[in-house]
C-alpha atoms as a PDB file:
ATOM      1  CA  UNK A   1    -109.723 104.644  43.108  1.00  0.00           C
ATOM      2  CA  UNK A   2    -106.965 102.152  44.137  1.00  0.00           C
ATOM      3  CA  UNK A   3    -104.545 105.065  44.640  1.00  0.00           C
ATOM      4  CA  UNK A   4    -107.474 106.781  46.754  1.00  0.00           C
ATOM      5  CA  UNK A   5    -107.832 104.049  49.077  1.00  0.00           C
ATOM      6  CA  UNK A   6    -103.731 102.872  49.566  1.00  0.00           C
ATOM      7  CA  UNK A   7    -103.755 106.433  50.474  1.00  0.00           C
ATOM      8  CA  UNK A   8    -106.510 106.537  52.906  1.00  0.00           C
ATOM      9  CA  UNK A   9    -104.878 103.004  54.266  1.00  0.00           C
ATOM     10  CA  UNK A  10    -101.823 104.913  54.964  1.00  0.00           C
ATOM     11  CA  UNK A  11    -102.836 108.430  56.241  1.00  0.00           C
ATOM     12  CA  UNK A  12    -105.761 107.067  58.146  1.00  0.00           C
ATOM     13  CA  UNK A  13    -103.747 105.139  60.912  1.00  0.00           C
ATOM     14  CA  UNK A  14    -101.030 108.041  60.573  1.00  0.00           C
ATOM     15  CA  UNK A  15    -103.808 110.332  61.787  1.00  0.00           C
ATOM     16  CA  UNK A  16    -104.705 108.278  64.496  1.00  0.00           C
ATOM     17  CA  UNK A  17    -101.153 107.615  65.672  1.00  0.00           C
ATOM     18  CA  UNK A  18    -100.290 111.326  65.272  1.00  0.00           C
ATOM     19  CA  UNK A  19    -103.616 112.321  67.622  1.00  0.00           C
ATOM     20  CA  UNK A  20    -103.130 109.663  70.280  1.00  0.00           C
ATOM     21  CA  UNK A  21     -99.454 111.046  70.627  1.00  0.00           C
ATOM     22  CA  UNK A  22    -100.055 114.546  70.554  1.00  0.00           C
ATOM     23  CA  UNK A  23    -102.696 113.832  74.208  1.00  0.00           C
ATOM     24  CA  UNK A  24    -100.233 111.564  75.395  1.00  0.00           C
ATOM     25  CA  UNK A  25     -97.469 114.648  75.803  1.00  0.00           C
ATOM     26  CA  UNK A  26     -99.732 116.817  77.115  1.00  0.00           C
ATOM     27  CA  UNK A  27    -101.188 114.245  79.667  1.00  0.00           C
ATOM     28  CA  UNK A  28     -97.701 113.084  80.608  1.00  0.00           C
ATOM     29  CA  UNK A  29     -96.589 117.020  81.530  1.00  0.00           C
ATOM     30  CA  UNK A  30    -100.352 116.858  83.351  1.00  0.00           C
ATOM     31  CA  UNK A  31     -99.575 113.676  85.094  1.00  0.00           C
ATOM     32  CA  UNK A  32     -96.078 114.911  86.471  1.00  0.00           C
ATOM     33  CA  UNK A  33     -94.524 111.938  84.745  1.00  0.00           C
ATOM     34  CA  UNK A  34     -91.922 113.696  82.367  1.00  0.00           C
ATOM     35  CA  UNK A  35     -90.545 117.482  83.441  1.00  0.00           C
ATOM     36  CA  UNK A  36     -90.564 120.411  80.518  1.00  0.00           C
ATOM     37  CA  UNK A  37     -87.053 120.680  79.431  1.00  0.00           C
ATOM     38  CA  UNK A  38     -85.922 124.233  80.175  1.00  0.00           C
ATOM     39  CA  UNK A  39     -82.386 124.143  79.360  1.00  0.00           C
ATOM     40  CA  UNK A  40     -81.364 125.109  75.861  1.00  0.00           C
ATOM     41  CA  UNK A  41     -78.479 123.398  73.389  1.00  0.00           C
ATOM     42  CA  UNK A  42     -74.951 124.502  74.118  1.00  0.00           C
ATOM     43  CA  UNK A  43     -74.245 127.714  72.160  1.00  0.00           C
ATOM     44  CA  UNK A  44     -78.039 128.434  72.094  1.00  0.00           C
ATOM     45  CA  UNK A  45     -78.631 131.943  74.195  1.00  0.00           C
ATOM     46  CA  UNK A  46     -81.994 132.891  76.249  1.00  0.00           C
ATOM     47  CA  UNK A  47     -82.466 135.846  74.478  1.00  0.00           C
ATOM     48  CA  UNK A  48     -80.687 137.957  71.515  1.00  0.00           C
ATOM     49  CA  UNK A  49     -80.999 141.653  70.891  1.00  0.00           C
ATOM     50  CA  UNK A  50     -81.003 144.145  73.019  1.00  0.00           C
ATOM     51  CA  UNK A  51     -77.955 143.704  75.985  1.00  0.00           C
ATOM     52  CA  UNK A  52     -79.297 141.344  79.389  1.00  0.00           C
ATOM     53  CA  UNK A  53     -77.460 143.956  81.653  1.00  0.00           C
ATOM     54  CA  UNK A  54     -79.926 146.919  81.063  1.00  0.00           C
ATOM     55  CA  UNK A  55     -83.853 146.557  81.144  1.00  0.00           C
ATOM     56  CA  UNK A  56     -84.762 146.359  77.585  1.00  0.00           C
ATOM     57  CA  UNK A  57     -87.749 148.126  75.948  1.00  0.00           C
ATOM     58  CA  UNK A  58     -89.610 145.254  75.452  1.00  0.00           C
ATOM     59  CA  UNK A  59     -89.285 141.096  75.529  1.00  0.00           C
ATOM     60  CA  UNK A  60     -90.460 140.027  72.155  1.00  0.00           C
ATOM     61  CA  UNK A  61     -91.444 135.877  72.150  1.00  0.00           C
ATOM     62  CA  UNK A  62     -91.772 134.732  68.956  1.00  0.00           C
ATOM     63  CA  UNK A  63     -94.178 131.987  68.589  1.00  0.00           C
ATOM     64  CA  UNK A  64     -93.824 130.184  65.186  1.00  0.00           C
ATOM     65  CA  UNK A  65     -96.579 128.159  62.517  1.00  0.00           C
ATOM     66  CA  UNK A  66     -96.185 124.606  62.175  1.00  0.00           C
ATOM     67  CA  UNK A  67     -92.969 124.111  60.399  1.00  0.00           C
ATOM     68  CA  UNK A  68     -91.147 125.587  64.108  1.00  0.00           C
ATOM     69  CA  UNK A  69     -89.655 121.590  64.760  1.00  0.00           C
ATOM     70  CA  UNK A  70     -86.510 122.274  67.007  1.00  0.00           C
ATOM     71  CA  UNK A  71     -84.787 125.092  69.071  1.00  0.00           C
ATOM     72  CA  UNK A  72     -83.089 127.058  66.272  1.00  0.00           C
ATOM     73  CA  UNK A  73     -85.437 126.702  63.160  1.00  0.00           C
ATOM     74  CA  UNK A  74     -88.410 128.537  61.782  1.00  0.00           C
ATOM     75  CA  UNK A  75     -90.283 128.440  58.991  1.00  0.00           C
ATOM     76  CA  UNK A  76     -88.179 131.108  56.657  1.00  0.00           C
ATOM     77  CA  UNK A  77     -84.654 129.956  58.571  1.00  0.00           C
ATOM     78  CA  UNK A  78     -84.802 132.329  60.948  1.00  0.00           C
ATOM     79  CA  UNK A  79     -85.200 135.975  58.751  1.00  0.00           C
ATOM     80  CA  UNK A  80     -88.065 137.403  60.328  1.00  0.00           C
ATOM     81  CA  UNK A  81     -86.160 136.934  64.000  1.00  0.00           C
ATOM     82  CA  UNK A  82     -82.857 138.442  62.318  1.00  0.00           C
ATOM     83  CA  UNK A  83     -85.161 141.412  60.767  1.00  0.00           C
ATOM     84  CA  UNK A  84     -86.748 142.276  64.016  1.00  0.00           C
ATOM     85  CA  UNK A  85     -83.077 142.316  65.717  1.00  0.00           C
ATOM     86  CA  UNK A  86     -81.429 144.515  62.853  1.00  0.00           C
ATOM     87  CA  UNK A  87     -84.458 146.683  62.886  1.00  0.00           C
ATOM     88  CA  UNK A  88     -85.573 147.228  66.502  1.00  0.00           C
ATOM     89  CA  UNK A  89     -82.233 146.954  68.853  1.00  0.00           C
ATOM     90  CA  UNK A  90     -84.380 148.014  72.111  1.00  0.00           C
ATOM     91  CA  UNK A  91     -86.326 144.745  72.429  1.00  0.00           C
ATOM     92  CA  UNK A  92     -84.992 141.225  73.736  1.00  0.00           C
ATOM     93  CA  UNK A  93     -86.137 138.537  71.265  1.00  0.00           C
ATOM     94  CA  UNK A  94     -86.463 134.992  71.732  1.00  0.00           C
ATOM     95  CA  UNK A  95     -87.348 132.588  69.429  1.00  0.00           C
ATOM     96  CA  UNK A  96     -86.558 129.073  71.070  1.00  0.00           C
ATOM     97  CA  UNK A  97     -90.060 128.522  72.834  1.00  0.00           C
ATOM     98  CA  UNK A  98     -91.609 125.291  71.225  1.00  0.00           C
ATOM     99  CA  UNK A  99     -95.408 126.130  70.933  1.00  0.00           C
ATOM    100  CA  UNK A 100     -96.403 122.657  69.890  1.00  0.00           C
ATOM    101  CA  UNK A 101     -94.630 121.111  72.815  1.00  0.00           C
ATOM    102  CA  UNK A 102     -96.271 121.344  76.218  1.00  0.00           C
ATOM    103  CA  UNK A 103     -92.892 119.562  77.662  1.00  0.00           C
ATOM    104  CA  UNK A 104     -90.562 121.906  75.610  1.00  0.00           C
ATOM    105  CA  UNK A 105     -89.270 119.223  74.026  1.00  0.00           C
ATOM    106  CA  UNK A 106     -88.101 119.862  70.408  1.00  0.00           C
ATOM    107  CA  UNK A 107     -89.664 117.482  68.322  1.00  0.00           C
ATOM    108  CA  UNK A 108     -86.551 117.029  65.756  1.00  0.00           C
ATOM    109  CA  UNK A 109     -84.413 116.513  68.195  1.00  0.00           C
ATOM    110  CA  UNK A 110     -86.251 112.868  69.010  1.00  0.00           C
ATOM    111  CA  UNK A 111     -84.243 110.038  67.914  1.00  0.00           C
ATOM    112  CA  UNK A 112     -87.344 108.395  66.497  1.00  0.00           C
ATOM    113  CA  UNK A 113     -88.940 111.393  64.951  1.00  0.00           C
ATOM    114  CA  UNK A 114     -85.097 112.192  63.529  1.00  0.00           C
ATOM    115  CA  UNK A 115     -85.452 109.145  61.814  1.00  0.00           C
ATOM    116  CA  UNK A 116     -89.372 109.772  60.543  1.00  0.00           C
ATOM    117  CA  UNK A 117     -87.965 113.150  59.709  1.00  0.00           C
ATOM    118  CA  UNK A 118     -85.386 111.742  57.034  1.00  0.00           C
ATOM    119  CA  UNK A 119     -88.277 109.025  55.740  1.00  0.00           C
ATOM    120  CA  UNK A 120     -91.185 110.804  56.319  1.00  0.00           C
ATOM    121  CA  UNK A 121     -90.807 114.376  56.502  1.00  0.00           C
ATOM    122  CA  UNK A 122     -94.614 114.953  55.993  1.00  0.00           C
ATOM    123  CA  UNK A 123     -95.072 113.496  59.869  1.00  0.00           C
ATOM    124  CA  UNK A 124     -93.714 116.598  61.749  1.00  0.00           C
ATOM    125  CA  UNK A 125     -95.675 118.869  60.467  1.00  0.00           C
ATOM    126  CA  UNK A 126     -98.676 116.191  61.107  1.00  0.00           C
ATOM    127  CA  UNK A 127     -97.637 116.328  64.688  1.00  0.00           C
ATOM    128  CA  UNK A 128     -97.855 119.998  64.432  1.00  0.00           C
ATOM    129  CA  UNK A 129    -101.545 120.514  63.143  1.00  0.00           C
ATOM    130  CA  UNK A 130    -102.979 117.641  65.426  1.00  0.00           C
ATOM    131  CA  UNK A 131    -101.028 119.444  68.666  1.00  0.00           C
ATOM    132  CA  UNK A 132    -102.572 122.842  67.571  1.00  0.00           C
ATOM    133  CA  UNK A 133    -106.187 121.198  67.454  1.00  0.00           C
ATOM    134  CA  UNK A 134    -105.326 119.646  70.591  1.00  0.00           C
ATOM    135  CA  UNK A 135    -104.899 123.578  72.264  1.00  0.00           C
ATOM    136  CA  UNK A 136    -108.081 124.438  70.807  1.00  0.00           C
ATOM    137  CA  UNK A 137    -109.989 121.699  72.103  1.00  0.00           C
ATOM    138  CA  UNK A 138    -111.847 122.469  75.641  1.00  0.00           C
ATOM    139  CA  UNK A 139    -110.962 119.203  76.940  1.00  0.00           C
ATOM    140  CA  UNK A 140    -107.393 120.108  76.501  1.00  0.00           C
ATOM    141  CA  UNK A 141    -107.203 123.559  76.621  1.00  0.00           C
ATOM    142  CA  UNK A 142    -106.910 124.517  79.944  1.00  0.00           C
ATOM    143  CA  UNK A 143    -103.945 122.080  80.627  1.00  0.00           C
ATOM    144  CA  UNK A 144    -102.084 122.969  77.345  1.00  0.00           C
ATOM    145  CA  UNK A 145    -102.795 126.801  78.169  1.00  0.00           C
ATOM    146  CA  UNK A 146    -100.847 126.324  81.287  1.00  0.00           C
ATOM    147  CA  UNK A 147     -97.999 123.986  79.839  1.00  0.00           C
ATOM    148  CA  UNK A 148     -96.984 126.568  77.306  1.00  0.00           C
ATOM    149  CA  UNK A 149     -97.064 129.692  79.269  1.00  0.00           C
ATOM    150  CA  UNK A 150     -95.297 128.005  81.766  1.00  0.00           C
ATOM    151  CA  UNK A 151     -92.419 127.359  79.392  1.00  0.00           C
ATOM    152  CA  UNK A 152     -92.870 131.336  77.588  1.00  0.00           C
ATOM    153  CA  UNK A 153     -92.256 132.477  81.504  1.00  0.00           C
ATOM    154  CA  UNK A 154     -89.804 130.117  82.186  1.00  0.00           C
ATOM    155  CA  UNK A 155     -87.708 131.665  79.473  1.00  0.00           C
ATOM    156  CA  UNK A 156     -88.039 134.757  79.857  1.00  0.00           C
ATOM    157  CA  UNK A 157     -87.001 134.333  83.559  1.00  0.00           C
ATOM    158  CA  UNK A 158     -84.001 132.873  82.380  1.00  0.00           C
ATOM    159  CA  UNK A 159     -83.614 135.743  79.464  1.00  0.00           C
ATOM    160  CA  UNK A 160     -83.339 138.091  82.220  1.00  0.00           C
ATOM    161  CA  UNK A 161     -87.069 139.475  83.050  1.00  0.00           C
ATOM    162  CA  UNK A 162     -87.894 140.532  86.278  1.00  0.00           C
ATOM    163  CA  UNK A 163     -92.116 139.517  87.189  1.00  0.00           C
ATOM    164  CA  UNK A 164     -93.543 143.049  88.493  1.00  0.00           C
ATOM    165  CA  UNK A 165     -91.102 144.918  86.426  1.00  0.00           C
ATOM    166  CA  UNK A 166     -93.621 146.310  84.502  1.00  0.00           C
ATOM    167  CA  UNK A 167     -91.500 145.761  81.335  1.00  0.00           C
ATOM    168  CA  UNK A 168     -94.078 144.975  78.251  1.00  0.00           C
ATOM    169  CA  UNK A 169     -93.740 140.920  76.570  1.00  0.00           C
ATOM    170  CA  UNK A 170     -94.697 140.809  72.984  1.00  0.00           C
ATOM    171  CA  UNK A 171     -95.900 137.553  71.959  1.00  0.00           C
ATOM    172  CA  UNK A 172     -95.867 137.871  68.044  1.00  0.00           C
ATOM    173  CA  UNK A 173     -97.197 134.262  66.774  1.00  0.00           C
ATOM    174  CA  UNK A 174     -97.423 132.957  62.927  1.00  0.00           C
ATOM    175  CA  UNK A 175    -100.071 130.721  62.105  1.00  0.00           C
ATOM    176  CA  UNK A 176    -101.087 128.093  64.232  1.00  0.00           C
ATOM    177  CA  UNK A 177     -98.583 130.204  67.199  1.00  0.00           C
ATOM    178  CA  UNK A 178    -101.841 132.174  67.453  1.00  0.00           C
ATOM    179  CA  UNK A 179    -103.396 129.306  69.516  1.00  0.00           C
ATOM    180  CA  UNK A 180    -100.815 129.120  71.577  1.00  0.00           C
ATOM    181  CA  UNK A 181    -100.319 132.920  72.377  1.00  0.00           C
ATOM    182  CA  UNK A 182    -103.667 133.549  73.150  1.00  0.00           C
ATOM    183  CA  UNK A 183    -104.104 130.864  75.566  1.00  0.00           C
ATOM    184  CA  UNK A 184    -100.834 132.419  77.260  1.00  0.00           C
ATOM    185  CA  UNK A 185    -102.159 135.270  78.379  1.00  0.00           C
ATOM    186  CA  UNK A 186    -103.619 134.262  81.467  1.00  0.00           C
ATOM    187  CA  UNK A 187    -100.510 131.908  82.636  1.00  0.00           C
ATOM    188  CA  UNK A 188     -98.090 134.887  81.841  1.00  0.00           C
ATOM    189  CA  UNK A 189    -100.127 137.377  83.703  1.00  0.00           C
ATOM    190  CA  UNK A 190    -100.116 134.932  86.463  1.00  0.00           C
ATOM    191  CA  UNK A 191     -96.325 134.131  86.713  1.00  0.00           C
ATOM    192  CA  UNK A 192     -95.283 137.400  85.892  1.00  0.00           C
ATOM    193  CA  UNK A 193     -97.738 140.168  86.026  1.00  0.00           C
ATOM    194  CA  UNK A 194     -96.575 141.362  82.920  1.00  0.00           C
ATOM    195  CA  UNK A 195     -98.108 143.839  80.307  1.00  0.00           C
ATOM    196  CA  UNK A 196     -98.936 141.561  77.530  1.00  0.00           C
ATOM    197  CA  UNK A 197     -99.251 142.667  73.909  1.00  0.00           C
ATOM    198  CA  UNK A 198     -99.891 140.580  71.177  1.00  0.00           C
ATOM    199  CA  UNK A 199     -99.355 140.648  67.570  1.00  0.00           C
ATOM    200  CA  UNK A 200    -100.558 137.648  65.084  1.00  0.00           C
ATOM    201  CA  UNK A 201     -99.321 136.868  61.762  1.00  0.00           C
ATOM    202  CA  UNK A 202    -102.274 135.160  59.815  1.00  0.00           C
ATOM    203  CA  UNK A 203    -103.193 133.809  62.864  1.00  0.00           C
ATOM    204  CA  UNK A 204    -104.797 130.541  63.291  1.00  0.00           C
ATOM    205  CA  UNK A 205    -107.174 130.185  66.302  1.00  0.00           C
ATOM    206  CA  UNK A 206    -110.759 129.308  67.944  1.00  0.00           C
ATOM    207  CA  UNK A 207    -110.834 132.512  69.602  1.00  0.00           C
ATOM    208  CA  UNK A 208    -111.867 130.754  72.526  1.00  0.00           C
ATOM    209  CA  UNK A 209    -109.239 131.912  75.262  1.00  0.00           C
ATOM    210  CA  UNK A 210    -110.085 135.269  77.440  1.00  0.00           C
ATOM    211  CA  UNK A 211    -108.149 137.990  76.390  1.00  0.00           C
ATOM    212  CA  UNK A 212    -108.678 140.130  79.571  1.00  0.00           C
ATOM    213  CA  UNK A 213    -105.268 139.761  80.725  1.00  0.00           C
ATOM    214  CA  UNK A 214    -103.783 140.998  77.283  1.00  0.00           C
ATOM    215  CA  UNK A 215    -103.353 145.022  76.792  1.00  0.00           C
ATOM    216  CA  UNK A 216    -104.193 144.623  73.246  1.00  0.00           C
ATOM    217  CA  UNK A 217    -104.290 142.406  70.019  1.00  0.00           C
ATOM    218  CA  UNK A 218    -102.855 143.599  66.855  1.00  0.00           C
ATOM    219  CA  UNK A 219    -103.971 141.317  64.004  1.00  0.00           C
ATOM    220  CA  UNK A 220    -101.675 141.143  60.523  1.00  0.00           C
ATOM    221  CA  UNK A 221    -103.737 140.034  58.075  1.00  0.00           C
ATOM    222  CA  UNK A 222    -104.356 139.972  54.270  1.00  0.00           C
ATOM    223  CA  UNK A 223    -107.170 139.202  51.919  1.00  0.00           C
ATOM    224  CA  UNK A 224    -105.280 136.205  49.886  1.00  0.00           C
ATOM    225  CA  UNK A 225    -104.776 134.609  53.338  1.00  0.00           C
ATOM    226  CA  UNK A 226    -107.098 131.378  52.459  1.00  0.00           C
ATOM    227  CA  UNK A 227    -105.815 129.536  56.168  1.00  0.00           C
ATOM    228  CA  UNK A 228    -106.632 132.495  58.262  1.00  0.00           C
ATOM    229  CA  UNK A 229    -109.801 132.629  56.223  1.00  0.00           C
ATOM    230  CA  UNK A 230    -110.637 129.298  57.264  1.00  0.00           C
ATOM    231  CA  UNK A 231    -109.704 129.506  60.985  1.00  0.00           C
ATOM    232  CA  UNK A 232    -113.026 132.102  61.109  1.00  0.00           C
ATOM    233  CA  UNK A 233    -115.067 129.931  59.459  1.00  0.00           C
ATOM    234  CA  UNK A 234    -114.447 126.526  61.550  1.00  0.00           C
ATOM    235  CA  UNK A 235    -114.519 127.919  64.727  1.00  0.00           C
ATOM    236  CA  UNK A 236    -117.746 129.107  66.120  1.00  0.00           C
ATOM    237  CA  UNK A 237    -116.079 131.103  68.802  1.00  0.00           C
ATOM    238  CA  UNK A 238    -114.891 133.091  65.909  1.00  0.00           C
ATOM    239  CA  UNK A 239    -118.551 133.951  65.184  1.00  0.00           C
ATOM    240  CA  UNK A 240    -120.293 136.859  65.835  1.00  0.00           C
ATOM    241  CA  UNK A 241    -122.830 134.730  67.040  1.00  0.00           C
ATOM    242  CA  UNK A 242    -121.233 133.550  69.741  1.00  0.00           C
ATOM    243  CA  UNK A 243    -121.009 137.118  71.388  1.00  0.00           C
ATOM    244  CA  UNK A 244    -119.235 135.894  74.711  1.00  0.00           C
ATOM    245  CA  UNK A 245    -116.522 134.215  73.573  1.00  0.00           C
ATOM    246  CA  UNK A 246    -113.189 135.863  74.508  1.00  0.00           C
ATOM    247  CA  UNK A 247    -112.296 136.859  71.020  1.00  0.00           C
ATOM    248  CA  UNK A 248    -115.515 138.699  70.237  1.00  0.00           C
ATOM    249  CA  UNK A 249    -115.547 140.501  73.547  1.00  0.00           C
ATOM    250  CA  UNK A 250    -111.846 141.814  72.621  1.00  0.00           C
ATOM    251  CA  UNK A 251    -113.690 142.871  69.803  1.00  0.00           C
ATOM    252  CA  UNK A 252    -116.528 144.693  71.515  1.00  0.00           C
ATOM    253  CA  UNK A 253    -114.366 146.532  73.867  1.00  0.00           C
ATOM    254  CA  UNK A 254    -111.891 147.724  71.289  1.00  0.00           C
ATOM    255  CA  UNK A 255    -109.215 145.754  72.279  1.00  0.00           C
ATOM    256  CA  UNK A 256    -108.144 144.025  68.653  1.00  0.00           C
ATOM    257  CA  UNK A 257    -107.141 146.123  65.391  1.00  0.00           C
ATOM    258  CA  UNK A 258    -106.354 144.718  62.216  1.00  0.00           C
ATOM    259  CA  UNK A 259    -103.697 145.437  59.847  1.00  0.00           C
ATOM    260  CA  UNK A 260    -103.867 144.813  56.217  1.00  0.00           C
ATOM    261  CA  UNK A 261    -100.880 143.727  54.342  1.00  0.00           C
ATOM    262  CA  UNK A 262    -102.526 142.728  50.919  1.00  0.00           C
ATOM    263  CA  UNK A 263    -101.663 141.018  48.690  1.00  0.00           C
ATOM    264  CA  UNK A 264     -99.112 138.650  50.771  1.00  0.00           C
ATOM    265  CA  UNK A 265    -100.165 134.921  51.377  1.00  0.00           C
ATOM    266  CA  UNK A 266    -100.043 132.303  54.098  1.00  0.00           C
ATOM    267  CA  UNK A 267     -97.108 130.621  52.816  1.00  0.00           C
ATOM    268  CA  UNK A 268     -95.445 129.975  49.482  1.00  0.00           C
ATOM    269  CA  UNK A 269     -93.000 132.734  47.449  1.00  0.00           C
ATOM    270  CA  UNK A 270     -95.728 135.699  48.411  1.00  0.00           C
ATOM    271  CA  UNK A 271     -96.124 135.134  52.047  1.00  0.00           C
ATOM    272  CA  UNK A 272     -95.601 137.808  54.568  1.00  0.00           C
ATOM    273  CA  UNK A 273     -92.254 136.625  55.043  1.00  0.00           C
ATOM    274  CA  UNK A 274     -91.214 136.060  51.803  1.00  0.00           C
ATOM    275  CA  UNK A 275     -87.641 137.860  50.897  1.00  0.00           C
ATOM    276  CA  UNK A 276     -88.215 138.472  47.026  1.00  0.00           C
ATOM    277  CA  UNK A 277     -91.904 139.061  46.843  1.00  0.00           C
ATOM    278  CA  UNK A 278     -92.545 143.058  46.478  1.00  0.00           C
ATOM    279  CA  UNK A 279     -95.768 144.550  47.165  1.00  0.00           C
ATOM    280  CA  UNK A 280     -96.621 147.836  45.478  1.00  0.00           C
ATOM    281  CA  UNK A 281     -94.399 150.195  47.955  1.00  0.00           C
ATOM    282  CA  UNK A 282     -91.031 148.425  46.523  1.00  0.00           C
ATOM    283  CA  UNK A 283     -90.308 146.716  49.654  1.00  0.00           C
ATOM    284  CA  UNK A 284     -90.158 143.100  50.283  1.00  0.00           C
ATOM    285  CA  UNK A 285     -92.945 141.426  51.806  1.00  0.00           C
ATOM    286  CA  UNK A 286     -90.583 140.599  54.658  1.00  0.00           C
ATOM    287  CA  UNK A 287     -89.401 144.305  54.982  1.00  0.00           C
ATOM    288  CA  UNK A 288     -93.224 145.467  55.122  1.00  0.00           C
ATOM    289  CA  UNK A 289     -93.979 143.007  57.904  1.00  0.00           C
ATOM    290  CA  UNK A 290     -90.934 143.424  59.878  1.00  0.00           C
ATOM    291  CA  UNK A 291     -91.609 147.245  60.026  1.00  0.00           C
ATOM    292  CA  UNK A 292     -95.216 146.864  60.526  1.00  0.00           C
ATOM    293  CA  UNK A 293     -94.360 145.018  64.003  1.00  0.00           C
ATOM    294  CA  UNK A 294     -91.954 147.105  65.118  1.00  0.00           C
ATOM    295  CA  UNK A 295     -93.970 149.992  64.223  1.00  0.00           C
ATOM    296  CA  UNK A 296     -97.000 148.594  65.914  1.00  0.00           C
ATOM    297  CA  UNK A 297     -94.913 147.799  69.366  1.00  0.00           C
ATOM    298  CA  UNK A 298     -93.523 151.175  69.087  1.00  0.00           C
ATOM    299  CA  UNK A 299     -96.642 153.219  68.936  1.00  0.00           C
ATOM    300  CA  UNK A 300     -97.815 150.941  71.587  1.00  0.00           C
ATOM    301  CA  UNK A 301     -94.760 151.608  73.923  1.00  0.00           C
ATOM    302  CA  UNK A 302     -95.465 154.974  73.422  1.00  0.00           C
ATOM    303  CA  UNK A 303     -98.975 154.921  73.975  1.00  0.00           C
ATOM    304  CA  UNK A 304     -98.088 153.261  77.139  1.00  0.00           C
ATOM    305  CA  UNK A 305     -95.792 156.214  78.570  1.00  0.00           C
ATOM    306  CA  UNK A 306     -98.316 158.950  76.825  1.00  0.00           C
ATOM    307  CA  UNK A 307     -96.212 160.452  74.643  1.00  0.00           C
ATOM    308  CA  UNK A 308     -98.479 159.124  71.476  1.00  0.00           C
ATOM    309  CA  UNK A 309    -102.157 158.388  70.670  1.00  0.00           C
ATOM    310  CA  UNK A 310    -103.208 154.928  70.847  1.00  0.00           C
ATOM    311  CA  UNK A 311    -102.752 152.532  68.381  1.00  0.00           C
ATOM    312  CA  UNK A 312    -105.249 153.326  64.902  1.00  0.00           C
END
């Protein structure tokens, strides 16, 4: 019981720090007082993939779970990015947007959270969860909804897309990057007028944000995913009951499909992304999801110029 409550003495006012700071960004970019940083490290390009001097196939954004921290990292060191690249040279990938950051400002990169991060690693990822509660709360929403698809369209304007080109944005999110890429959608339409897609990898989300905007959801999921599980449940907009929310009327006018890929996990050595882990088809569970999304913007490119059915 001692060890219960030095615990709750510590992690209780860690909360509360962690929640106060999270509004406090978000209220500063609101407020005008601190601009979104919008130039990347030295060495750090817009964009990799496909070549910025011919109109790719497709801008992929990827939008990363909780562990994303600064510029270059990602929760499996950057293999899923690398996959998509090897696998799918026709789309322009970026991976630098900072989904828990409404100023685009990478949290590892702040001298004081630097030093947390070498004390108290635990705190970043803190940060993380609170900010992705802090999207999903209506109080917040709206602003946060418009502070991160400001920064998606502000780099991919500087990766080389053209608003009104008509060239389809994928916005493929892990996690908690759900949140964020669904309350995109209506910013990025806005700023760009671009054909959205958007693919979600265990996503984590209240399924409040309208989906009109977005062309169509593609949801990667799998039965031993016990965090995507519990996204449903807490959120009522997730519901059935709650028939008007914008998730369930993606749902009622066809506009989501789901993808199975049993038996991976959230995280851990048998997540979707995990390198070694084999599912029964002998490839790894990050081969099966890498080919999965390319397949699925594929079909949907070519659903798009008619040359194959919709996606199943």
């Amino acid at each position: 019981m001692n060890d219960f409550l030095l615990w709750a003495c510590v992690i209780g006012p860690v909360l509360l720090a962690e929640a106060l700071v999270a509004r406090y960004e978000l209220l500063a970019y609101g407020a005008g007082w601190r601009a979104p940083v919008d130039v990347l490290p030295e060495g750090v390009p817009y964009a990799r993939g496909a070549a910025p001097d011919a109109p790719p196939d497709a801008y992929l954004v990827y939008l990363d779970g909780i562990g994303k921290r600064r510029v270059r990292d990602s929760r499996d060191g950057g293999q899923l990015v690398e996959a998509l690249i090897a696998g799918a040279p026709e789309l322009r990938v970026l991976g630098q947007v900072q989904p828990y950051s409404p100023l685009a400002d990478p949290l590892a990169d702040r001298p004081v959270w630097a030093w947390l991060r070498r004390r108290i690693g635990l705190l970043l990822f803190l940060h993380n969860v609170v900010q992705t509660f802090v999207a999903a709360d209506h109080r917040y929403r709206p602003l946060y909804n418009q502070a991160v698809g400001t920064q998606i369209a502000t780099q991919l304007r500087l990766a080389g897309y053209r608003p009104d080109s008509g060239t389809t944005v994928v916005l493929l999110s892990y996690s908690g990057g759900a949140q964020v890429a669904t309350g995109a959608v209506d910013e990025l339409h806005a700023q760009l007028r671009c054909p959205l897609l958007l693919i979600t990898l265990g996503g984590f989300h209240n399924g409040a944000n309208d989906l009109t905007h977005a062309e169509h959801l593609c949801q990667l999921t799998s039965a031993n995913d016990r965090i995507e599980q519990i996204g449903a449940w807490i959120f009522p907009q997730r519901w059935r009951l709650f028939r008007r929310s914008g998730w369930n009327r993606a749902l009622r006018t066809g506009k989501i499909t789901v993808h199975r890929l049993d038996p991976a996990t959230h995280f851990g050595p048998r997540s979707y992304i995990s390198p070694t882990a084999e599912p029964p088809d002998g490839r790894s569970h990050l081969d099966r999801t890498t080919d999965t999304v390319i397949a699925v913007i594929r079909a949907h490119q070519g659903a798009v110029a008619g040359q194959v059915d919709p996606l199943p």
